[in-house]
Protein backbone atom coordinates (compact mmCIF):
# COMPACT_ATOMS: atom_id res chain seq x y z
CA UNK A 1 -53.52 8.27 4.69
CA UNK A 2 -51.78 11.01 3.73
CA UNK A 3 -53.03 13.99 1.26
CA UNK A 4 -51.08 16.59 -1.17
CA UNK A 5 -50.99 19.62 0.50
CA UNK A 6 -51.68 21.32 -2.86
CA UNK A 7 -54.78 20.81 -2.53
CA UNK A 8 -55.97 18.79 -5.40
CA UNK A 9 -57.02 15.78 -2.67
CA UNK A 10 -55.14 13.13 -3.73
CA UNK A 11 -53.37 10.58 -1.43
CA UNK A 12 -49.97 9.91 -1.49
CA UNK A 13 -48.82 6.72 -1.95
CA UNK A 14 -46.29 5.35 0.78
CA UNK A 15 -42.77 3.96 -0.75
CA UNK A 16 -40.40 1.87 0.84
CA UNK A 17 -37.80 4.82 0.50
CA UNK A 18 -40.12 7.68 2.34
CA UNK A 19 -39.12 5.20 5.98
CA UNK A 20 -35.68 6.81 5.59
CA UNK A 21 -36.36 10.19 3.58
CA UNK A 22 -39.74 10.71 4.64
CA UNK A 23 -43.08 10.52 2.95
CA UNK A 24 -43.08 13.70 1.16
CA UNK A 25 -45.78 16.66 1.23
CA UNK A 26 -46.67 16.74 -1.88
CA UNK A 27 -47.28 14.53 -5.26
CA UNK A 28 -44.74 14.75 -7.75
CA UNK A 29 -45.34 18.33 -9.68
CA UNK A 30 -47.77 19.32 -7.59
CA UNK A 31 -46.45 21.88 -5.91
CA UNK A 32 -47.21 24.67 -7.95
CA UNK A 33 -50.99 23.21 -8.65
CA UNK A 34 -53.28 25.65 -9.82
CA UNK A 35 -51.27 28.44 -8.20
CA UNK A 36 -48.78 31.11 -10.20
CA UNK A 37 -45.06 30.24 -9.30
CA UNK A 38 -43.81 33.27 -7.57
CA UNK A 39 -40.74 35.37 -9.29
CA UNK A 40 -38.13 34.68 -7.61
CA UNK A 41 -36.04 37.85 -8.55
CA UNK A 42 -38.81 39.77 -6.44
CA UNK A 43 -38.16 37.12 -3.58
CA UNK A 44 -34.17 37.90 -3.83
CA UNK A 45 -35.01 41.84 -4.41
CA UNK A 46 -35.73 41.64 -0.56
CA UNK A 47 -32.89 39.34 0.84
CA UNK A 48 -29.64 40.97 2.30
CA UNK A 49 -26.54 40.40 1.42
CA UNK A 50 -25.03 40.06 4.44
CA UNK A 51 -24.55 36.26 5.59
CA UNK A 52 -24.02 35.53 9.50
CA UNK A 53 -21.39 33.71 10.19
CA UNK A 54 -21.59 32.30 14.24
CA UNK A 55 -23.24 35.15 15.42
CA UNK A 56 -20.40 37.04 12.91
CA UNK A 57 -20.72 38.90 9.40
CA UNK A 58 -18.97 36.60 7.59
CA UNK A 59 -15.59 37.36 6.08
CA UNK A 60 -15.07 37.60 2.63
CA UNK A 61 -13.49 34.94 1.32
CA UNK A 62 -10.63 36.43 -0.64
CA UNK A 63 -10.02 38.67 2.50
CA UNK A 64 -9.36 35.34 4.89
CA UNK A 65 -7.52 33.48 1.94
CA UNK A 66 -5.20 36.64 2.38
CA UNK A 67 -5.04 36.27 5.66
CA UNK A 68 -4.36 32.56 6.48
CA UNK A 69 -3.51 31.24 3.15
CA UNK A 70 -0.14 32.88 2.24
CA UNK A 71 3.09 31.91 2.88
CA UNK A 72 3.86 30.18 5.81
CA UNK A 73 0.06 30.02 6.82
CA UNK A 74 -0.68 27.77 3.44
CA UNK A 75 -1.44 24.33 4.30
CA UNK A 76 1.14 23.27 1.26
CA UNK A 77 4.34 25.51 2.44
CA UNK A 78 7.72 23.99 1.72
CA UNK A 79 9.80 26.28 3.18
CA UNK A 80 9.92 28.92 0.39
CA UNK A 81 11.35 26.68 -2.32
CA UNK A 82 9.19 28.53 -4.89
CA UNK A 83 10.95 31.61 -4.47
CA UNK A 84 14.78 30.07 -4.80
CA UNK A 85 16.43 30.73 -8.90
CA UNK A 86 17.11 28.46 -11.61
CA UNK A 87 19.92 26.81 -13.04
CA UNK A 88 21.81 29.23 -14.98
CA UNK A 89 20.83 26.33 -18.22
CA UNK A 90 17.22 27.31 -17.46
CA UNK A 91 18.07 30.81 -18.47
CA UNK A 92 19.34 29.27 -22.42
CA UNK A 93 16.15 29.17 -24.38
CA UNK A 94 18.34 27.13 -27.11
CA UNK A 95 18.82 24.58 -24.12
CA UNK A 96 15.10 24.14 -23.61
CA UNK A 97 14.46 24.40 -27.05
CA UNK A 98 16.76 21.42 -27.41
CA UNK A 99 14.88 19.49 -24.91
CA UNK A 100 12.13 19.66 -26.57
CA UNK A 101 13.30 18.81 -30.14
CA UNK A 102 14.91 15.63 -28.21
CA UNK A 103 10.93 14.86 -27.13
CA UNK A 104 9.87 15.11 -30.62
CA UNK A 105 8.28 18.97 -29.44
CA UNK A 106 5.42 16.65 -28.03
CA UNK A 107 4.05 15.78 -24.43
CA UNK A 108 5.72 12.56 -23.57
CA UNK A 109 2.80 11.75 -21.08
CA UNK A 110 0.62 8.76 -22.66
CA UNK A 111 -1.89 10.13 -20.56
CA UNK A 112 -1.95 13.01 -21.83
CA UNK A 113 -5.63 14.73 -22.42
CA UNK A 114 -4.91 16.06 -25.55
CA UNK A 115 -5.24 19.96 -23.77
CA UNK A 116 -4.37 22.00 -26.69
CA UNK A 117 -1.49 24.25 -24.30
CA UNK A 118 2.16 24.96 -24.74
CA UNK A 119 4.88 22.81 -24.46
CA UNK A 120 6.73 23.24 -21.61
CA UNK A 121 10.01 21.77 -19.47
CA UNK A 122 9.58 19.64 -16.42
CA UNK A 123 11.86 18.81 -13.68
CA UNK A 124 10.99 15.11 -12.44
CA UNK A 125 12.92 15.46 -9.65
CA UNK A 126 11.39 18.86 -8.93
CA UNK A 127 14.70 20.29 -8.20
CA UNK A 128 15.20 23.69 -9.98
CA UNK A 129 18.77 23.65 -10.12
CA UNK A 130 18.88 19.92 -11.87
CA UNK A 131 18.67 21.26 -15.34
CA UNK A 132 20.20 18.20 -16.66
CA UNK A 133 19.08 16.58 -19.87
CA UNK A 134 17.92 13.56 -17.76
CA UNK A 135 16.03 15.43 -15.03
CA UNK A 136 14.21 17.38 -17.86
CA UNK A 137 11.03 16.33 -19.73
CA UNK A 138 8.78 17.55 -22.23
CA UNK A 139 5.09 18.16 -21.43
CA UNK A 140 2.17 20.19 -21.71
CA UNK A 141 1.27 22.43 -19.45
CA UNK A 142 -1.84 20.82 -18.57
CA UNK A 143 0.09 17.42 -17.34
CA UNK A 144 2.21 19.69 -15.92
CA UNK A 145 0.01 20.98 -13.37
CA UNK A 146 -1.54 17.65 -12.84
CA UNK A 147 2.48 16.47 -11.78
CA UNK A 148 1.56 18.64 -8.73
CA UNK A 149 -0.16 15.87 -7.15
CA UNK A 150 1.28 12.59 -6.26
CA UNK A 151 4.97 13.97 -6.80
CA UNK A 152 6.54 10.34 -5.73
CA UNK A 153 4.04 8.35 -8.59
CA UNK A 154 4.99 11.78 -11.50
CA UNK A 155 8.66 11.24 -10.59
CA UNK A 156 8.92 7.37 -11.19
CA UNK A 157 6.49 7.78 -14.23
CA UNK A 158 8.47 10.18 -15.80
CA UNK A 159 11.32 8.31 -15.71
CA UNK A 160 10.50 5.45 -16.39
CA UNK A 161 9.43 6.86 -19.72
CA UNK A 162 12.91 8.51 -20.09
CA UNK A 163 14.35 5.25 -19.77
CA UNK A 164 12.57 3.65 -22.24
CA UNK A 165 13.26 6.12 -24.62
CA UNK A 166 16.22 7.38 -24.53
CA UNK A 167 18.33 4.34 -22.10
CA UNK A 168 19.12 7.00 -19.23
């Protein structure tokens, strides 16, 4: 038989789940029993800020992201397609503005979370310089960044929703 360590001498009953977690050292809310909780802003008061890392201080973490994360180090580098121009279209906000009076100045995702964000362009075949009116297609900018992910699924979606709507 087990007691609470808080000193209150009550046993603590055995449950089927303490054979994998463990039977515990105290009862429920016992803990603090009869004693004052200590502040734990005086406890922190005396704790550096220095973490070790292997034996290490440990980098900061902006400072390594710089390090290893940019460019050609970043686990999601394509080759620096991010940094290649535009269409010369892209350039004509009448053009875009165009687009989206075609898509009823609405996001055409039916999945769309209802963000309130602005309205912007998409290219579904993620092709900068395909500015056509059939590669282009109004959403927000919150189902834009979700597009991101699972290009291959975005792409079909996004036509296939094009096609329904306007034949192409």
């Amino acid at each position: 038989m087990k007691l609470c360590k808080c000193g209150c001498g009550q046993p603590i009953k055995i449950r089927s789940w303490h054979k994998h977690r463990g039977i515990p050292s105290y009862i429920k809310g016992h803990y603090w029993n009869g004693k004052k909780r200590p502040d734990t802003s005086e406890l922190m008061k005396n704790v550096t800020r220095t973490c070790v890392w292997k034996g290490k201080k440990r980098p900061d973490h902006s400072e390594w992201m710089k390090e290893n994360c940019q460019g050609e180090t970043h686990p999601a580098w394509k080759g620096g397609i991010s940094y290649e121009p535009y269409c010369d279209a892209w350039q004509d906000r009448d053009y875009k503005e165009s687009i989206k009076e075609r898509d009823g100045c609405k996001c055409l995702n039916p999945e769309c979370r209802k963000i309130p964000c602005r309205l912007i362009l998409h290219h579904i075949n993620y092709n900068k310089k395909d500015c056509s009116p059939r590669n282009l297609i109004t959403i927000c900018q919150s189902c834009n960044g979700r597009a991101n992910k699972n290009r291959r699924w975005h792409k079909s979606w996004y036509l296939a929703i094009l096609h329904r709507r306007y034949g192409y």
